[in-house]
C-alpha atoms as a PDB file:
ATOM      1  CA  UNK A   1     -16.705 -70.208 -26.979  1.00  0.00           C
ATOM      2  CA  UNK A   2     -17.880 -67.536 -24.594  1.00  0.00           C
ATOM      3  CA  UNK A   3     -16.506 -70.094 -21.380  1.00  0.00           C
ATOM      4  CA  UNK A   4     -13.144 -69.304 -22.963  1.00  0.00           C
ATOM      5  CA  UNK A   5     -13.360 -65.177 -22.990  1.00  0.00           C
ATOM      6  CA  UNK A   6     -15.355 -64.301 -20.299  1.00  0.00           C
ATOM      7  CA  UNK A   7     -13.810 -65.745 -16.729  1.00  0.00           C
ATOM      8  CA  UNK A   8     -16.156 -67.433 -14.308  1.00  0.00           C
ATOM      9  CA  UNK A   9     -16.946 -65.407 -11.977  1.00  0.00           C
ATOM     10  CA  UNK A  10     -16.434 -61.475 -14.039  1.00  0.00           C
ATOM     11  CA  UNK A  11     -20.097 -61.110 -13.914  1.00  0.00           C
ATOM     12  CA  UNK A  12     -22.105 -60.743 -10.976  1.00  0.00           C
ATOM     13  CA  UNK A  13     -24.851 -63.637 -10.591  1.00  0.00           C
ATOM     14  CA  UNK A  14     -28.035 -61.190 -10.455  1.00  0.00           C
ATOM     15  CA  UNK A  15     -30.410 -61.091  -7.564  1.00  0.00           C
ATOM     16  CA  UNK A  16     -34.260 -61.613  -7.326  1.00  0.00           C
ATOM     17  CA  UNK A  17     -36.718 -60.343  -7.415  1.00  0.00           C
ATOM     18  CA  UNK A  18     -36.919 -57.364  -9.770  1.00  0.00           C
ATOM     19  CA  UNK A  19     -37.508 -57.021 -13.724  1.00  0.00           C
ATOM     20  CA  UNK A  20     -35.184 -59.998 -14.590  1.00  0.00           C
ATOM     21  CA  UNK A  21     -35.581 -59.172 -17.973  1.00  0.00           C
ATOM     22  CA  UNK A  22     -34.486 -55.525 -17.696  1.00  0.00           C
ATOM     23  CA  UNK A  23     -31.361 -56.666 -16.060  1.00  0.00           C
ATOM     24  CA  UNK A  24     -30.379 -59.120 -17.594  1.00  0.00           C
ATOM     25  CA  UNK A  25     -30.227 -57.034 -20.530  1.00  0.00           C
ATOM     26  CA  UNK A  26     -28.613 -54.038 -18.682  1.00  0.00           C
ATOM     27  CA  UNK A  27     -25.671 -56.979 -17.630  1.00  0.00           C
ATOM     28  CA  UNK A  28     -25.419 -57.838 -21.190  1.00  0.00           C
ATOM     29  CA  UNK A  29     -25.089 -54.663 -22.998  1.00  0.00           C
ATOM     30  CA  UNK A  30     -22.796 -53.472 -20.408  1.00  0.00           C
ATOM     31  CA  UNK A  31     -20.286 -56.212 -21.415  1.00  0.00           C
ATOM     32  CA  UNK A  32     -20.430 -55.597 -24.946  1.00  0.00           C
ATOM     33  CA  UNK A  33     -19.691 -52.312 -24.190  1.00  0.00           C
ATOM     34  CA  UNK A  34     -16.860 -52.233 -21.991  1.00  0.00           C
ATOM     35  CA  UNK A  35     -15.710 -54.989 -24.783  1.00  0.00           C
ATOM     36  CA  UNK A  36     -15.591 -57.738 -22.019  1.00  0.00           C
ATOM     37  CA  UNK A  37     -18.083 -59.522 -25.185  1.00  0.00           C
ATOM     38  CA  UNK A  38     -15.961 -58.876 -28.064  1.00  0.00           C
ATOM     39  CA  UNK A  39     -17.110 -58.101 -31.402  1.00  0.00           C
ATOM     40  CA  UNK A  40     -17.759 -60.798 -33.698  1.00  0.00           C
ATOM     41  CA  UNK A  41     -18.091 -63.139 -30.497  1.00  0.00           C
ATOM     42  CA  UNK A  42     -20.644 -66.107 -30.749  1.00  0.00           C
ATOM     43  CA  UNK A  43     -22.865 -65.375 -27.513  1.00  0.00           C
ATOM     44  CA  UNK A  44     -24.326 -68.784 -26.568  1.00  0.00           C
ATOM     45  CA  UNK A  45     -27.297 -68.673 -24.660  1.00  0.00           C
ATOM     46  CA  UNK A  46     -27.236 -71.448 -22.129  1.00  0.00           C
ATOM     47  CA  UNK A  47     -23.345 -70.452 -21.212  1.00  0.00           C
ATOM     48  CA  UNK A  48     -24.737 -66.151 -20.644  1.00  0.00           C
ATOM     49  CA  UNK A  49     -27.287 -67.802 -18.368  1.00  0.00           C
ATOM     50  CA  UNK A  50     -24.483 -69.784 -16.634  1.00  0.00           C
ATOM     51  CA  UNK A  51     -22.636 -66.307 -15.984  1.00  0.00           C
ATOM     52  CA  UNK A  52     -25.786 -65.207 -14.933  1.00  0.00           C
ATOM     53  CA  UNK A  53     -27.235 -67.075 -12.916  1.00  0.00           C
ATOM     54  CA  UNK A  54     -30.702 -67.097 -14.568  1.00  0.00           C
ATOM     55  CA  UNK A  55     -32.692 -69.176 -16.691  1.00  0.00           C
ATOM     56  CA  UNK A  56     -31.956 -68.840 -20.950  1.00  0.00           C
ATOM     57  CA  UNK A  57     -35.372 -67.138 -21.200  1.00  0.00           C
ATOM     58  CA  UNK A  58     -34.718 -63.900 -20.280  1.00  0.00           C
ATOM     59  CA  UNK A  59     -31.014 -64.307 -21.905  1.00  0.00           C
ATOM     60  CA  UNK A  60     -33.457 -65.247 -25.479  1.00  0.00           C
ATOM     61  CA  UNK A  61     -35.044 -61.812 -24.454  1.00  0.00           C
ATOM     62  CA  UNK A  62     -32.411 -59.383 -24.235  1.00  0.00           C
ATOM     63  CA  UNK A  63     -30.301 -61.019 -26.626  1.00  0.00           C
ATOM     64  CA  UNK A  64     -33.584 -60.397 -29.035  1.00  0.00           C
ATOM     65  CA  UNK A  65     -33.653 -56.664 -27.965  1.00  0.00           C
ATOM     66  CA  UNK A  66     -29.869 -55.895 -28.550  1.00  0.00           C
ATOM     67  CA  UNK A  67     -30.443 -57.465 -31.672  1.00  0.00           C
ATOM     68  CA  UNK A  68     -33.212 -55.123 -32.584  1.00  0.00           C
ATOM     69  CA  UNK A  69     -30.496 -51.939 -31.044  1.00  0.00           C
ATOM     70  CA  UNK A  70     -28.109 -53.187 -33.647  1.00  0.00           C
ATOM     71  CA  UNK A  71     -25.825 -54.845 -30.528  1.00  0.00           C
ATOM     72  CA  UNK A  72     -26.081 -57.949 -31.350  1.00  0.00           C
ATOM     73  CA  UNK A  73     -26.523 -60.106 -34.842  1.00  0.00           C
ATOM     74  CA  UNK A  74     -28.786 -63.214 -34.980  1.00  0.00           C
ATOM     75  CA  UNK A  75     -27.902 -65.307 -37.775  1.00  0.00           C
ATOM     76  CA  UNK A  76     -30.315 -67.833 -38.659  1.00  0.00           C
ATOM     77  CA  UNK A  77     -28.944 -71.615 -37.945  1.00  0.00           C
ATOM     78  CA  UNK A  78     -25.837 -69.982 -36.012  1.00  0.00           C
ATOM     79  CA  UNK A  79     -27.275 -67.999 -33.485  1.00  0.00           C
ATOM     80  CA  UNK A  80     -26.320 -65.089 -31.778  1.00  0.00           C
ATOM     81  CA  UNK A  81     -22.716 -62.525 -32.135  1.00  0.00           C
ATOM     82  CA  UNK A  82     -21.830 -59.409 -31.049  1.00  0.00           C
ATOM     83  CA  UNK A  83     -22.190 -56.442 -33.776  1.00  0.00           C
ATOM     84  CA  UNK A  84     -18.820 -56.121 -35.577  1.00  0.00           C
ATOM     85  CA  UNK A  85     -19.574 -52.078 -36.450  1.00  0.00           C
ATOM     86  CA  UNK A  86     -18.095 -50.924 -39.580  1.00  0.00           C
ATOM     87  CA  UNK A  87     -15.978 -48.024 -40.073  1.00  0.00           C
ATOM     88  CA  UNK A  88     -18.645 -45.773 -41.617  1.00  0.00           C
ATOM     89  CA  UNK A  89     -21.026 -46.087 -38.284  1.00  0.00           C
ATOM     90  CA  UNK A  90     -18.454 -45.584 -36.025  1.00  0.00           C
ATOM     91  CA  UNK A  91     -17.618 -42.544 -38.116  1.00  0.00           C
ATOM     92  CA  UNK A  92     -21.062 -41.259 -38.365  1.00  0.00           C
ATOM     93  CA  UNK A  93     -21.935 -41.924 -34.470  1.00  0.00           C
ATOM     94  CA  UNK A  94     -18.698 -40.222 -33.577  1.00  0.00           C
ATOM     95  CA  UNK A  95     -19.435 -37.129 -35.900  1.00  0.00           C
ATOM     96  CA  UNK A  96     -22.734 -36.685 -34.177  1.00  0.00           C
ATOM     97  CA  UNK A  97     -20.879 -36.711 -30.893  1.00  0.00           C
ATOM     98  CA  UNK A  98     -18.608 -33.937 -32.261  1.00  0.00           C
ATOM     99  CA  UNK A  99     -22.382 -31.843 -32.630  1.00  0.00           C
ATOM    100  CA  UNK A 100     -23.841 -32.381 -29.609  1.00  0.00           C
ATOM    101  CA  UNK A 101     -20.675 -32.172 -27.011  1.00  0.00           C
ATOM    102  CA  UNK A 102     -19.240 -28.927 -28.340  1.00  0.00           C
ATOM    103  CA  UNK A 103     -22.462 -27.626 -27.894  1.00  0.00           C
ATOM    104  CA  UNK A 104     -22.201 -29.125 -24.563  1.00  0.00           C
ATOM    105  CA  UNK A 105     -19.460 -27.255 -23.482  1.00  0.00           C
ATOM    106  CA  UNK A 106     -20.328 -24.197 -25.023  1.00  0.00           C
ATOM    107  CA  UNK A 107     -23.511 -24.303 -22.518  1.00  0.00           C
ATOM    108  CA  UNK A 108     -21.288 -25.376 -19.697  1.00  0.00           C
ATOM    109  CA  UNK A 109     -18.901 -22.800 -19.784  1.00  0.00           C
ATOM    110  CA  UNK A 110     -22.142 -19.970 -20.064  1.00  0.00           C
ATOM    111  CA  UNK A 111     -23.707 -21.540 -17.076  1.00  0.00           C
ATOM    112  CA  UNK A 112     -20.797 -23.252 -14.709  1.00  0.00           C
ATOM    113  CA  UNK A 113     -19.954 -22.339 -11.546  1.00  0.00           C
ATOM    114  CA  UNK A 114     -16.956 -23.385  -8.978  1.00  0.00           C
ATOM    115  CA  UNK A 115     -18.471 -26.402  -7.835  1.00  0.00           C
ATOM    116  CA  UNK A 116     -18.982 -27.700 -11.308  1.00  0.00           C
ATOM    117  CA  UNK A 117     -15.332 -26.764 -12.333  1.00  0.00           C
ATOM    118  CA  UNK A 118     -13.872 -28.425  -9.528  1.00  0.00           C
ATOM    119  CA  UNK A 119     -16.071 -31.522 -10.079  1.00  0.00           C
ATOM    120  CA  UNK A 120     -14.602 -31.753 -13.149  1.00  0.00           C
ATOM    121  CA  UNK A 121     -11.069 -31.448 -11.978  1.00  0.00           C
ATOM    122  CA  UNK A 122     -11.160 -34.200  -9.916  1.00  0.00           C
ATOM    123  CA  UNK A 123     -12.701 -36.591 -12.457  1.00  0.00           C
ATOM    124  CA  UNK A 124      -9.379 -35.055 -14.415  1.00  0.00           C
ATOM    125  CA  UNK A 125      -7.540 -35.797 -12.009  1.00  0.00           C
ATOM    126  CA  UNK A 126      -8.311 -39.458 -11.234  1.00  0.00           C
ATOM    127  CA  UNK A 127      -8.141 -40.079 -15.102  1.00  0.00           C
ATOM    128  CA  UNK A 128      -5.048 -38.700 -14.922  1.00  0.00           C
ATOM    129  CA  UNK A 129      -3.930 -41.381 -12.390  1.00  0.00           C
ATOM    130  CA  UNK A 130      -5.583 -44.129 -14.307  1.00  0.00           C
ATOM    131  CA  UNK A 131      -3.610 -43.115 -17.036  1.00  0.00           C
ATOM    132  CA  UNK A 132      -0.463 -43.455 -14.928  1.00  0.00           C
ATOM    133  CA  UNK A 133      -1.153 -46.859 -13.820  1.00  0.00           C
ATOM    134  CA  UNK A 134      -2.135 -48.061 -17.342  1.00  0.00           C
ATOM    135  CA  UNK A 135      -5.792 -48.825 -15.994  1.00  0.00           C
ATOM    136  CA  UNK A 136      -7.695 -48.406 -19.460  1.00  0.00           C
ATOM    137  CA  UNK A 137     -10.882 -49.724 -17.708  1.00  0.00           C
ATOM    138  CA  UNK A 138     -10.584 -46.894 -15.400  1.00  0.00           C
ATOM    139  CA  UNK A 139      -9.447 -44.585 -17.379  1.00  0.00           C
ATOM    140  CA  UNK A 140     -12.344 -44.879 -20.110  1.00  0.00           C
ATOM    141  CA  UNK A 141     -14.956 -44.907 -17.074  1.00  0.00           C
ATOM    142  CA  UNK A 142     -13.804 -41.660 -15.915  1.00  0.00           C
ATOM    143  CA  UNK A 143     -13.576 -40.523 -19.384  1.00  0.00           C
ATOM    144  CA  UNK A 144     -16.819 -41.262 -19.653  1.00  0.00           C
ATOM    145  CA  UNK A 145     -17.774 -39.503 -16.222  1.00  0.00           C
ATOM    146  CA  UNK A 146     -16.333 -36.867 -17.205  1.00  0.00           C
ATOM    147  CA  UNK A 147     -18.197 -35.982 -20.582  1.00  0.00           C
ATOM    148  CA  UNK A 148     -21.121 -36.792 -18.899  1.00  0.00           C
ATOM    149  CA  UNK A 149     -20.350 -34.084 -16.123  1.00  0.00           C
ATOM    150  CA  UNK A 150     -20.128 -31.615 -18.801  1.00  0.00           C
ATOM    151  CA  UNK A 151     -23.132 -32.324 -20.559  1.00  0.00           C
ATOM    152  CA  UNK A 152     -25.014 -31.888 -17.079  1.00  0.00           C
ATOM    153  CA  UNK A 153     -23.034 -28.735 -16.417  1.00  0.00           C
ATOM    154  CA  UNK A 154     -24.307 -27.652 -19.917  1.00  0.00           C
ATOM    155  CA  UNK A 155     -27.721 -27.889 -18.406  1.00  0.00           C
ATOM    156  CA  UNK A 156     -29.718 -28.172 -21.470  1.00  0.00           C
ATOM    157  CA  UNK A 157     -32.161 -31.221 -20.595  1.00  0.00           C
ATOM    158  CA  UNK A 158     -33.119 -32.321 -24.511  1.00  0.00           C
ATOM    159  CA  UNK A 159     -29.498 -32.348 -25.060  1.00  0.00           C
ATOM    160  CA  UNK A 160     -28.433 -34.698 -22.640  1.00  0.00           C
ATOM    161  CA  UNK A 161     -31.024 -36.574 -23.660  1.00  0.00           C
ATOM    162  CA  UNK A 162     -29.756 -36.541 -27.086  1.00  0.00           C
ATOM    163  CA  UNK A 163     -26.445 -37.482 -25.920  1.00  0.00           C
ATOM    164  CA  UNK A 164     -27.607 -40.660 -23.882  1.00  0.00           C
ATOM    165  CA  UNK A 165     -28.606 -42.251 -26.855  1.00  0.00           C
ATOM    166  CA  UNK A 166     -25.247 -42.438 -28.271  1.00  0.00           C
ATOM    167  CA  UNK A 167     -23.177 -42.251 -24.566  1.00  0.00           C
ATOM    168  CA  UNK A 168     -22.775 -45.714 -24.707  1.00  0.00           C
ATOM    169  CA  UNK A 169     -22.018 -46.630 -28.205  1.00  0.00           C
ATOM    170  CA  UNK A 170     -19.364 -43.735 -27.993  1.00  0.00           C
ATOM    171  CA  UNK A 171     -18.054 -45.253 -24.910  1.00  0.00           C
ATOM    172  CA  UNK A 172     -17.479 -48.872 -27.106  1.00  0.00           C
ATOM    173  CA  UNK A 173     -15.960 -47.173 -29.821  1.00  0.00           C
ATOM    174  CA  UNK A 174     -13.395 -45.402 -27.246  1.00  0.00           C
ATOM    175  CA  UNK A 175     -12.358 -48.296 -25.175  1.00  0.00           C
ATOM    176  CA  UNK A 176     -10.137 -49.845 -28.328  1.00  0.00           C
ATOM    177  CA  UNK A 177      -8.483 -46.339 -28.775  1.00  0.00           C
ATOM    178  CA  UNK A 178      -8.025 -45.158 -25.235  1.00  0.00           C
ATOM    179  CA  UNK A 179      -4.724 -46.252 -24.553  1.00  0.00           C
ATOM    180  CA  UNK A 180      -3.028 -44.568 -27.730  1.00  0.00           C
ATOM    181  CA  UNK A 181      -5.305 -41.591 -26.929  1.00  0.00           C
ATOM    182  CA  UNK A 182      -3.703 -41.910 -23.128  1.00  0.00           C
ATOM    183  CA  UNK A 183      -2.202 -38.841 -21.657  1.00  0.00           C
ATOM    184  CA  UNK A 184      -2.759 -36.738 -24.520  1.00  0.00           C
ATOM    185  CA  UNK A 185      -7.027 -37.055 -24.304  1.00  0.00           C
ATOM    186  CA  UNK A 186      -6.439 -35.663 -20.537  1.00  0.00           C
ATOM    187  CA  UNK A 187      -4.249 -32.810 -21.547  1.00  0.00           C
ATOM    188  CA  UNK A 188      -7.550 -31.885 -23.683  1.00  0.00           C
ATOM    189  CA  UNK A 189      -9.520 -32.142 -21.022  1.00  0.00           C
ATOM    190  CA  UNK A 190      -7.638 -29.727 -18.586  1.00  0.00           C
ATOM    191  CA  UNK A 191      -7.737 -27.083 -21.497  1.00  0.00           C
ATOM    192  CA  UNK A 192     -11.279 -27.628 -21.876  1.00  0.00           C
ATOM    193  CA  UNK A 193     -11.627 -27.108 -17.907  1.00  0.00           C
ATOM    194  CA  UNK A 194      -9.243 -23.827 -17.936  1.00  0.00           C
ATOM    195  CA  UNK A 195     -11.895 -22.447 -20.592  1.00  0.00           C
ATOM    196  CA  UNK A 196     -14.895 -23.742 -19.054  1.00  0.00           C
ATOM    197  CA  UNK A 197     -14.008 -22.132 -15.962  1.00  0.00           C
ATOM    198  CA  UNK A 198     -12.892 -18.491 -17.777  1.00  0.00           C
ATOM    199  CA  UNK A 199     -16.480 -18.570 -19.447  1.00  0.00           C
ATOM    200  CA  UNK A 200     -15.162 -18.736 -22.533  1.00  0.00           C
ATOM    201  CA  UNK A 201     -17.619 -20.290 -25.027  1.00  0.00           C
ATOM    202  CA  UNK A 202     -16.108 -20.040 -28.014  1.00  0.00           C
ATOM    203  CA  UNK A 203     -12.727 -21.141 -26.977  1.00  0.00           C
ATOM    204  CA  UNK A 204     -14.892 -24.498 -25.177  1.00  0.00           C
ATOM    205  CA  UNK A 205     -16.428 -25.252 -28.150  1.00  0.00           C
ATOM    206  CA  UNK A 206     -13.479 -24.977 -30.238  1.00  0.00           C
ATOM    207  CA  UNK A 207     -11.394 -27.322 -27.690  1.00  0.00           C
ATOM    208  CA  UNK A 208     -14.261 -29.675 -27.351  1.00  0.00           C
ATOM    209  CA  UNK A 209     -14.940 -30.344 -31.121  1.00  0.00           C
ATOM    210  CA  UNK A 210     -10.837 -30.663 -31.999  1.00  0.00           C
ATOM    211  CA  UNK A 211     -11.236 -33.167 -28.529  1.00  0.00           C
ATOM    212  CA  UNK A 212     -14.016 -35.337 -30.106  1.00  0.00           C
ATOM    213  CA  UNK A 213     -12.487 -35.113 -33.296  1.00  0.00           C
ATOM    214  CA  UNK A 214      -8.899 -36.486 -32.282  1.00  0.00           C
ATOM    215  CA  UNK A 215     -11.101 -39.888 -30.912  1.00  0.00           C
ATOM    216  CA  UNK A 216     -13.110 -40.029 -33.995  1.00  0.00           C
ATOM    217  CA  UNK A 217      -9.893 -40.134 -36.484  1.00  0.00           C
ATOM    218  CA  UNK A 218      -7.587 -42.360 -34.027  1.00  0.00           C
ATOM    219  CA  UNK A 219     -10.981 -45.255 -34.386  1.00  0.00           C
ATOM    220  CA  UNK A 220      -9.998 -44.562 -38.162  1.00  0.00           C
ATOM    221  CA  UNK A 221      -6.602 -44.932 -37.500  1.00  0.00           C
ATOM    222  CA  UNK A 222      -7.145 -48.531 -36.061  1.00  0.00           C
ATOM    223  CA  UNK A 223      -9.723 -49.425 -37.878  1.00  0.00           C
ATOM    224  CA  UNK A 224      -7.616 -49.138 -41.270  1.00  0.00           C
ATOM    225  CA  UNK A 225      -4.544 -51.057 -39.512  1.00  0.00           C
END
């Protein structure tokens, strides 16, 4: 039961007016994401509303819509679960990362200045810390802030665009992993800075793809234990 996962009280009730529908949906995707909605979890529609605080019609809605975004499974005469993904669309979604964020960096260290670099060390930094205090919610947020810094750095807008469609997938297929990735994914990321800020391309892109590549093959790691 969802009562029994998902503390009353976790989610915010949300506020009128404004595009319930849009919001509700926002609210529910960003618990699957952040894995507060496990995978495989039955979603029932009258307890999401509950959480909510709105009606089960817009809940139907956006529960429809992650459905059609491969979020969510409807299963006719059981109702509604979050996607389990398999192993092969993690792997492909991940790959595709690989492609567009070592491209990323490549741009970023071509077009970064000192503001950008030290953006990006203090986003290292307070991962860093999160890290520390074994706060894996934190520490995949600013992991997440922090990629995201470098694809605006890169300053390429059809990329980033590119890379929002998969942003949040990448960031679900991270949280399981980010604990055994832990100090060692922040160590990347301070190399990555040192050749961002050196203007280094090459050595950015290299960094970046081994970086993205070390996530995508601890997922396999779990996903085969």
């Amino acid at each position: 039961m969802l009562s029994a996962r998902l503390p009353q009280g976790a989610v915010p009730k949300l506020e009128r007016p404004g595009p319930l529908r849009e919001r509700v949906y926002e609210a529910l995707l960003e618990l699957i994401t952040t894995r507060a909605l496990r995978p495989g979890q039955h979603l029932v529609e009258s307890e999401l509303a509950g959480h909510l605080g709105v009606s089960r019609q817009p809940v139907r809605e956006a529960l429809q819509r992650l459905n059609t975004e491969g979020w969510v499974d409807l299963r006719p005469a059981q109702g509604a679960f979050v996607h389990e993904p398999t192993e092969d669309e993690a792997d492909q979604l991940l790959s595709v990362r690989t492609l567009l964020e070592a491209e990323a960096a490549r741009l970023a260290a071509a077009n970064s200045g000192t503001a950008g670099i030290a953006a990006l060390e203090e986003l290292c930094a307070k991962g860093e810390q999160a890290v520390a205090d074994d706060d894996v919610d934190l520490a995949v947020a600013v992991n997440a802030a922090f990629h995201a810094k470098v694809m605006e750095l890169a300053g390429n807008v059809v990329l980033s665009e590119l890379a929002g469609q998969v942003n949040r997938r990448v960031r679900w297929y991270y949280t399981p992993v980010a604990r055994r990735r832990g100090t060692q994914s922040w160590i990347e990321h301070r190399s990555l800075i040192a050749a961002i800020a050196s203007r280094d391309e090459q050595r950015a892109t290299e960094i970046m793809r081994a970086h993205t590549e070390h996530t995508r093959k601890t997922y396999r790691q779990r996903h085969e234990e």
